[in-house]
C-alpha atoms as a PDB file:
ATOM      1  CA  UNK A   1       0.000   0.000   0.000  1.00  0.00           C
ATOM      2  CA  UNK A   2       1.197   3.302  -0.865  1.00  0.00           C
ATOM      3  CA  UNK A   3       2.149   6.019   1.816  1.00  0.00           C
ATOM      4  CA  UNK A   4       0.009   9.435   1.409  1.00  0.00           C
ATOM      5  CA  UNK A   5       1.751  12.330   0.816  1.00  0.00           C
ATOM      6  CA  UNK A   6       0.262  14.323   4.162  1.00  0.00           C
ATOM      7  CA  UNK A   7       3.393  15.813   6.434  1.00  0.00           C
ATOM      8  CA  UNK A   8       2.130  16.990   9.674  1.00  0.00           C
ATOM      9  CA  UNK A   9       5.628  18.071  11.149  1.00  0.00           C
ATOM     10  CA  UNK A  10       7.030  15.532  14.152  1.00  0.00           C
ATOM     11  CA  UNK A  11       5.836  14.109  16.548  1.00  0.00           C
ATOM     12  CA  UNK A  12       7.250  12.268  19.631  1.00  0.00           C
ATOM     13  CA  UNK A  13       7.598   8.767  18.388  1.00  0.00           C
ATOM     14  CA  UNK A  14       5.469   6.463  20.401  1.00  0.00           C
ATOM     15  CA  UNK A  15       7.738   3.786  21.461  1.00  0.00           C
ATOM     16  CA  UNK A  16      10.901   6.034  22.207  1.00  0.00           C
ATOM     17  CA  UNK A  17      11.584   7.636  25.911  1.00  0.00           C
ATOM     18  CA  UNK A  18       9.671  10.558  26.678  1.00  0.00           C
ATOM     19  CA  UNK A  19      11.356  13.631  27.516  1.00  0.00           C
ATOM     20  CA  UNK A  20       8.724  16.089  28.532  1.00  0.00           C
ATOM     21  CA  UNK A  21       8.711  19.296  27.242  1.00  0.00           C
ATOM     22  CA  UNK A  22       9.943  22.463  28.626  1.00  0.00           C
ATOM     23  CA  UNK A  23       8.934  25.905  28.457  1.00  0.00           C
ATOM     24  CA  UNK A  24      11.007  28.464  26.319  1.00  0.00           C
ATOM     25  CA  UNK A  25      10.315  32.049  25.407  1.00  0.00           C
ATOM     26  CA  UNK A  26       9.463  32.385  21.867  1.00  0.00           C
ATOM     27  CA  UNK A  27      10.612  35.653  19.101  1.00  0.00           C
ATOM     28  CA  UNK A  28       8.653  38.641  18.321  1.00  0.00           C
ATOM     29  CA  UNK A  29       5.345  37.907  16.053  1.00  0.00           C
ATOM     30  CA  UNK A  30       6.952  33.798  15.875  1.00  0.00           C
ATOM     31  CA  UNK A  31       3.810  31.399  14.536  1.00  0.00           C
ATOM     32  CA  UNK A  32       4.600  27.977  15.254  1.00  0.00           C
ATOM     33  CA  UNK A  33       1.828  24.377  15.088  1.00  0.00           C
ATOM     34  CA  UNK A  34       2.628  21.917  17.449  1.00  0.00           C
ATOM     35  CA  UNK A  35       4.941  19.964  16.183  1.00  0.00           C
ATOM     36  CA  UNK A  36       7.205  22.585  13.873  1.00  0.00           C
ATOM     37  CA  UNK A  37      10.989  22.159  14.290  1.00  0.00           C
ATOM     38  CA  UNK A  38      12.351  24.891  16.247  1.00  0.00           C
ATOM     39  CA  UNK A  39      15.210  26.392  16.599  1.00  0.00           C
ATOM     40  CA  UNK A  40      16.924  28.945  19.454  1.00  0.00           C
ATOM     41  CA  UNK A  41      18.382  32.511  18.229  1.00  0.00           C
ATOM     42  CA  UNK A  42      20.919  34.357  19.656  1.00  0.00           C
ATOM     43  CA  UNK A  43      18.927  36.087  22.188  1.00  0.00           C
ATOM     44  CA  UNK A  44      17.832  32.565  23.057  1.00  0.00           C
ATOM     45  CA  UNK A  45      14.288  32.732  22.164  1.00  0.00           C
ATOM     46  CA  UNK A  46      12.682  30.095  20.018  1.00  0.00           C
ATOM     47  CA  UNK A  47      11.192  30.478  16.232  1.00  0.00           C
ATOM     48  CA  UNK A  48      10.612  28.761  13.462  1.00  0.00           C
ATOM     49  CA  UNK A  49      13.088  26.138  11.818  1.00  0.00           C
ATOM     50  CA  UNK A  50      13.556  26.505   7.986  1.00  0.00           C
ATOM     51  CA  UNK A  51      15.415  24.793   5.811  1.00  0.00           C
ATOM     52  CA  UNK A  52      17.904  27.699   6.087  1.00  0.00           C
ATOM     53  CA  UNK A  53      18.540  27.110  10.015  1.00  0.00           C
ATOM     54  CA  UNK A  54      21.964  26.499  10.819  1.00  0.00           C
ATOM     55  CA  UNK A  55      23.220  23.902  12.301  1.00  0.00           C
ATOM     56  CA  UNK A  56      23.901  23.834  15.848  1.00  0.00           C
ATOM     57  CA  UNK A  57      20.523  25.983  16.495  1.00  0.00           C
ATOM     58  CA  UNK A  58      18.030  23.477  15.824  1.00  0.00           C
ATOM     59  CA  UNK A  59      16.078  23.057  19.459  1.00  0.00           C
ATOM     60  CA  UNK A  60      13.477  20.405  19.044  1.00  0.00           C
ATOM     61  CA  UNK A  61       9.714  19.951  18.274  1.00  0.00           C
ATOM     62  CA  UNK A  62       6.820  21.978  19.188  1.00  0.00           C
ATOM     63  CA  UNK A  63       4.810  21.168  21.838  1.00  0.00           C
ATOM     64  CA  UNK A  64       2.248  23.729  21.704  1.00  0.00           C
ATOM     65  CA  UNK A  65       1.571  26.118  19.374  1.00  0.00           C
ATOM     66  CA  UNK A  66       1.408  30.220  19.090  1.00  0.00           C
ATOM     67  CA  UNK A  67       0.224  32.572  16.789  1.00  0.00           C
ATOM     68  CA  UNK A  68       1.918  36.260  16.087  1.00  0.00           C
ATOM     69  CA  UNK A  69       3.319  35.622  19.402  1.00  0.00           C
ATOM     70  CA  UNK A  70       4.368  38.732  21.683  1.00  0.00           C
ATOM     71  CA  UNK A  71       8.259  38.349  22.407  1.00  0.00           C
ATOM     72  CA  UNK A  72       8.799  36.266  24.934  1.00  0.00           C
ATOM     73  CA  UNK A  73       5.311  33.660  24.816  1.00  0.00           C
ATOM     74  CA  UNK A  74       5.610  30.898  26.169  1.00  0.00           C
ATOM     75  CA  UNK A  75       5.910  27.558  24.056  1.00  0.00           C
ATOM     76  CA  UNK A  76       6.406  23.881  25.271  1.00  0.00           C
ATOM     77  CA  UNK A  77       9.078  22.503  23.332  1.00  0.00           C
ATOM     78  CA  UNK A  78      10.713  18.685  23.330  1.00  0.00           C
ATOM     79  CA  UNK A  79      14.265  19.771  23.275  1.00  0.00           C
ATOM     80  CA  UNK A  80      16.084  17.238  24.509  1.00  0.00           C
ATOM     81  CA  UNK A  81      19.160  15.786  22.494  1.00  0.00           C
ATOM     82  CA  UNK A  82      18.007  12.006  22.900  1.00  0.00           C
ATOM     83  CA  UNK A  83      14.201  12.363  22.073  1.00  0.00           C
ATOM     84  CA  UNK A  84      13.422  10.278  19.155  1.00  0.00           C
ATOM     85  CA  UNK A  85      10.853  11.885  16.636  1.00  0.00           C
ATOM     86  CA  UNK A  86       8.973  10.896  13.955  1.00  0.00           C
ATOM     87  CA  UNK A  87       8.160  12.664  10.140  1.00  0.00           C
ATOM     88  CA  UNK A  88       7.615  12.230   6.597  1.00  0.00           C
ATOM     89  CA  UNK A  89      10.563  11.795   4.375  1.00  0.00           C
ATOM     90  CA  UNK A  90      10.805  13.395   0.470  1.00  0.00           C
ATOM     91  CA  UNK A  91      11.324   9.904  -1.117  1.00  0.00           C
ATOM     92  CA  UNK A  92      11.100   6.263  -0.176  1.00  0.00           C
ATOM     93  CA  UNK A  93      14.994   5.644  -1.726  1.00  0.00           C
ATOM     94  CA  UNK A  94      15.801   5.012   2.306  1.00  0.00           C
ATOM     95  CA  UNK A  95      14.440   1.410   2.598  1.00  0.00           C
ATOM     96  CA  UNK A  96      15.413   1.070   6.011  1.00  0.00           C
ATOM     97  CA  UNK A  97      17.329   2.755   8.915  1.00  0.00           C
ATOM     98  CA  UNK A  98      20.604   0.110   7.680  1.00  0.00           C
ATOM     99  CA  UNK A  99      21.070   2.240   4.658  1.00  0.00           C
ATOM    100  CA  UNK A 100      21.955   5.426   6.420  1.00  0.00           C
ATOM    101  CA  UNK A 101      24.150   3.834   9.156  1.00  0.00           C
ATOM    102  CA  UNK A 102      27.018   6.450   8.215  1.00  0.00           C
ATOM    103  CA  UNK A 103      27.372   9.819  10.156  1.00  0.00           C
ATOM    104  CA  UNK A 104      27.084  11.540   7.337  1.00  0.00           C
ATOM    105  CA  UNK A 105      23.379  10.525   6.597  1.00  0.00           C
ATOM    106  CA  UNK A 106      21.774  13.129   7.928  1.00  0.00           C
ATOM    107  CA  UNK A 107      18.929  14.935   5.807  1.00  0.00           C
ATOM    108  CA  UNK A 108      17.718  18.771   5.798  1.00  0.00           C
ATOM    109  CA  UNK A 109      13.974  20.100   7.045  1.00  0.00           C
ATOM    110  CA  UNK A 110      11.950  21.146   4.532  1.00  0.00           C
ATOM    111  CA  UNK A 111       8.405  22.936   4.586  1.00  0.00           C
ATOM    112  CA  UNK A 112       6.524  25.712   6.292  1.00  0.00           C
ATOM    113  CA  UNK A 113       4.481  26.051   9.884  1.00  0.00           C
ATOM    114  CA  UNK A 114       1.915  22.660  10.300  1.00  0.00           C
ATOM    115  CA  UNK A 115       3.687  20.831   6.980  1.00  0.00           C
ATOM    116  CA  UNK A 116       7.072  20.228   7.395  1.00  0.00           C
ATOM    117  CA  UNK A 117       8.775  17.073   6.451  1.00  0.00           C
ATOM    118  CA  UNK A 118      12.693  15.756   5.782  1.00  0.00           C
ATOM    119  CA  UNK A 119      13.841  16.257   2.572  1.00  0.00           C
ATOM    120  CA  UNK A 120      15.852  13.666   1.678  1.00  0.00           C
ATOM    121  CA  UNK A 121      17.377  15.027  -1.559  1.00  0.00           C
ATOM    122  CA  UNK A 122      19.292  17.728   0.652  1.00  0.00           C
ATOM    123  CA  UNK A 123      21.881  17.846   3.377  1.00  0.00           C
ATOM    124  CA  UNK A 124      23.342  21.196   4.109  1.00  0.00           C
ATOM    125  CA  UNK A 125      21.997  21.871   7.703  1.00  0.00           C
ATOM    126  CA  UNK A 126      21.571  18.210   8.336  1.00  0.00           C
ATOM    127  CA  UNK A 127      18.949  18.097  11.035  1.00  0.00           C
ATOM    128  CA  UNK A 128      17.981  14.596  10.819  1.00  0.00           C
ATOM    129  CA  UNK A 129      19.530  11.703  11.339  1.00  0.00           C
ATOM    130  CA  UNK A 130      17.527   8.475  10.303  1.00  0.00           C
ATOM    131  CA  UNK A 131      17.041   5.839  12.895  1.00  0.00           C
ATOM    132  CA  UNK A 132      14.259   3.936  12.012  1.00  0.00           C
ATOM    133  CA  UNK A 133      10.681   3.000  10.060  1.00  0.00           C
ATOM    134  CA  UNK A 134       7.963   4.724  11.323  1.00  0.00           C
ATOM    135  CA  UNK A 135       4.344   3.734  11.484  1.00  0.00           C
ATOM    136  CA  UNK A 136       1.035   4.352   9.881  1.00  0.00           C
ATOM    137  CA  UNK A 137      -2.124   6.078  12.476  1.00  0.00           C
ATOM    138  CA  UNK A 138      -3.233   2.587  12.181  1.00  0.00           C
ATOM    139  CA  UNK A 139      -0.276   1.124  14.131  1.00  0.00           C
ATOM    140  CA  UNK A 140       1.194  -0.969  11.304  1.00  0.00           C
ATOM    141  CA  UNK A 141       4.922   0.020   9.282  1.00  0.00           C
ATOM    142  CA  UNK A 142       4.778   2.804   7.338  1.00  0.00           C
ATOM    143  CA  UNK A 143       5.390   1.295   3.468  1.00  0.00           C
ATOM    144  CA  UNK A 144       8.711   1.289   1.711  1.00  0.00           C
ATOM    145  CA  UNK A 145       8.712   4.197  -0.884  1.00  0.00           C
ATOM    146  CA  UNK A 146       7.695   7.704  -1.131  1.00  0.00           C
ATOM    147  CA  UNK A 147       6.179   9.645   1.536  1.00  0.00           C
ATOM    148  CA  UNK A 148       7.363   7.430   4.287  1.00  0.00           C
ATOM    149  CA  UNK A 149       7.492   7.890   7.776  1.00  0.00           C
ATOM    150  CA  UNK A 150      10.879   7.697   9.555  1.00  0.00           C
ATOM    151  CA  UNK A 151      12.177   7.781  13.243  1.00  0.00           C
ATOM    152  CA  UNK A 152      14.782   9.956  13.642  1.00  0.00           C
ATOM    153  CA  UNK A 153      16.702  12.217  16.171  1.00  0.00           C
ATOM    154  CA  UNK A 154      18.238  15.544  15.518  1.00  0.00           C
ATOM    155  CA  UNK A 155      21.620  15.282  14.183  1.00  0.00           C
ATOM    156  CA  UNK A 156      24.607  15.717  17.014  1.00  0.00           C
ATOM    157  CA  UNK A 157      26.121  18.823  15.741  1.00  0.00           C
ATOM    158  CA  UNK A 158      22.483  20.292  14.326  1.00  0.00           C
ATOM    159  CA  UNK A 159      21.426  20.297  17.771  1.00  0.00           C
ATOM    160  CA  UNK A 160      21.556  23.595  20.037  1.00  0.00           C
ATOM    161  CA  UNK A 161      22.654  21.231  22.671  1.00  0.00           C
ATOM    162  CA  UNK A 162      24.388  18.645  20.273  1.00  0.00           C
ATOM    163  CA  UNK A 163      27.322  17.763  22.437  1.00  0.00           C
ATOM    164  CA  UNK A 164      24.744  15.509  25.019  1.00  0.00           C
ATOM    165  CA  UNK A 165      23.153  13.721  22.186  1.00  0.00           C
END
């Protein structure tokens, strides 16, 4: 059966140890969904991950959501280093977690607020690091091919707090 091409952003994988979430002050006028990648500026207030975040600022996933936030709204995030997440991937060329074993298979965020996904045809920022199949709502493994889901942790040195992961 063919995956459907619907990415949601992350979500805490299901079978992975929870981490709770803390509470981080967000940038001026930030709108994030619950479960956006985040990242943490320079002033160490939390906005929206692009595809253009650096790495070494990406913070972690969402937990809540805010909407042309006032500097310094509070959002829940799930930032730490260890969480294990799960997304939709670009293509369905990464059969299994085996096949990305190396450190340098790590793959770059792609999407806006409420649709992002890993893009597998890019790694410049290299946010995600492939660990796993995910699963369908229903429970079962998500299908080989495009659109899959993956489990996957944010990348050592993408992390803002990369040297614990």
């Amino acid at each position: 059966m063919a995956n459907a091409n619907r990415p949601v952003g992350f979500t805490v994988a299901e079978d992975a140890v929870y981490y709770p979430p803390k509470e981080w002050p967000v940038e001026a006028s930030a709108t994030i969904t619950k479960g956006d990648m985040v990242y943490i500026n320079s002033d160490g207030r939390v906005g929206i991950a692009t595809s253009a975040t650096t790495a070494g600022d990406f913070l972690g996933v969402a937990a809540s959501s805010v909407t042309s936030a006032t500097v310094g709204d509070p959002i829940l995030v799930y930032d730490n280093p260890r969480q294990i997440f799960q997304g939709q991937i670009s293509t369905g060329a990464l059969a299994d977690p085996y096949t990305t074993r190396s450190l340098a298979a790590c793959f770059d965020l792609a999407g806006t607020t409420g649709v992002q996904y890993i893009n597998a045809a890019s790694a410049t920022s290299t946010m995600a690091k492939i660990i796993g199949v995910g699963k369908e709502p229903n429970g079962s493994a998500s299908a080989t091919g495009l659109y899959q889901k993956k489990l996957f942790r944010i990348a050592r040195g993408a992390h803002a707090f990369g040297c614990l992961a």
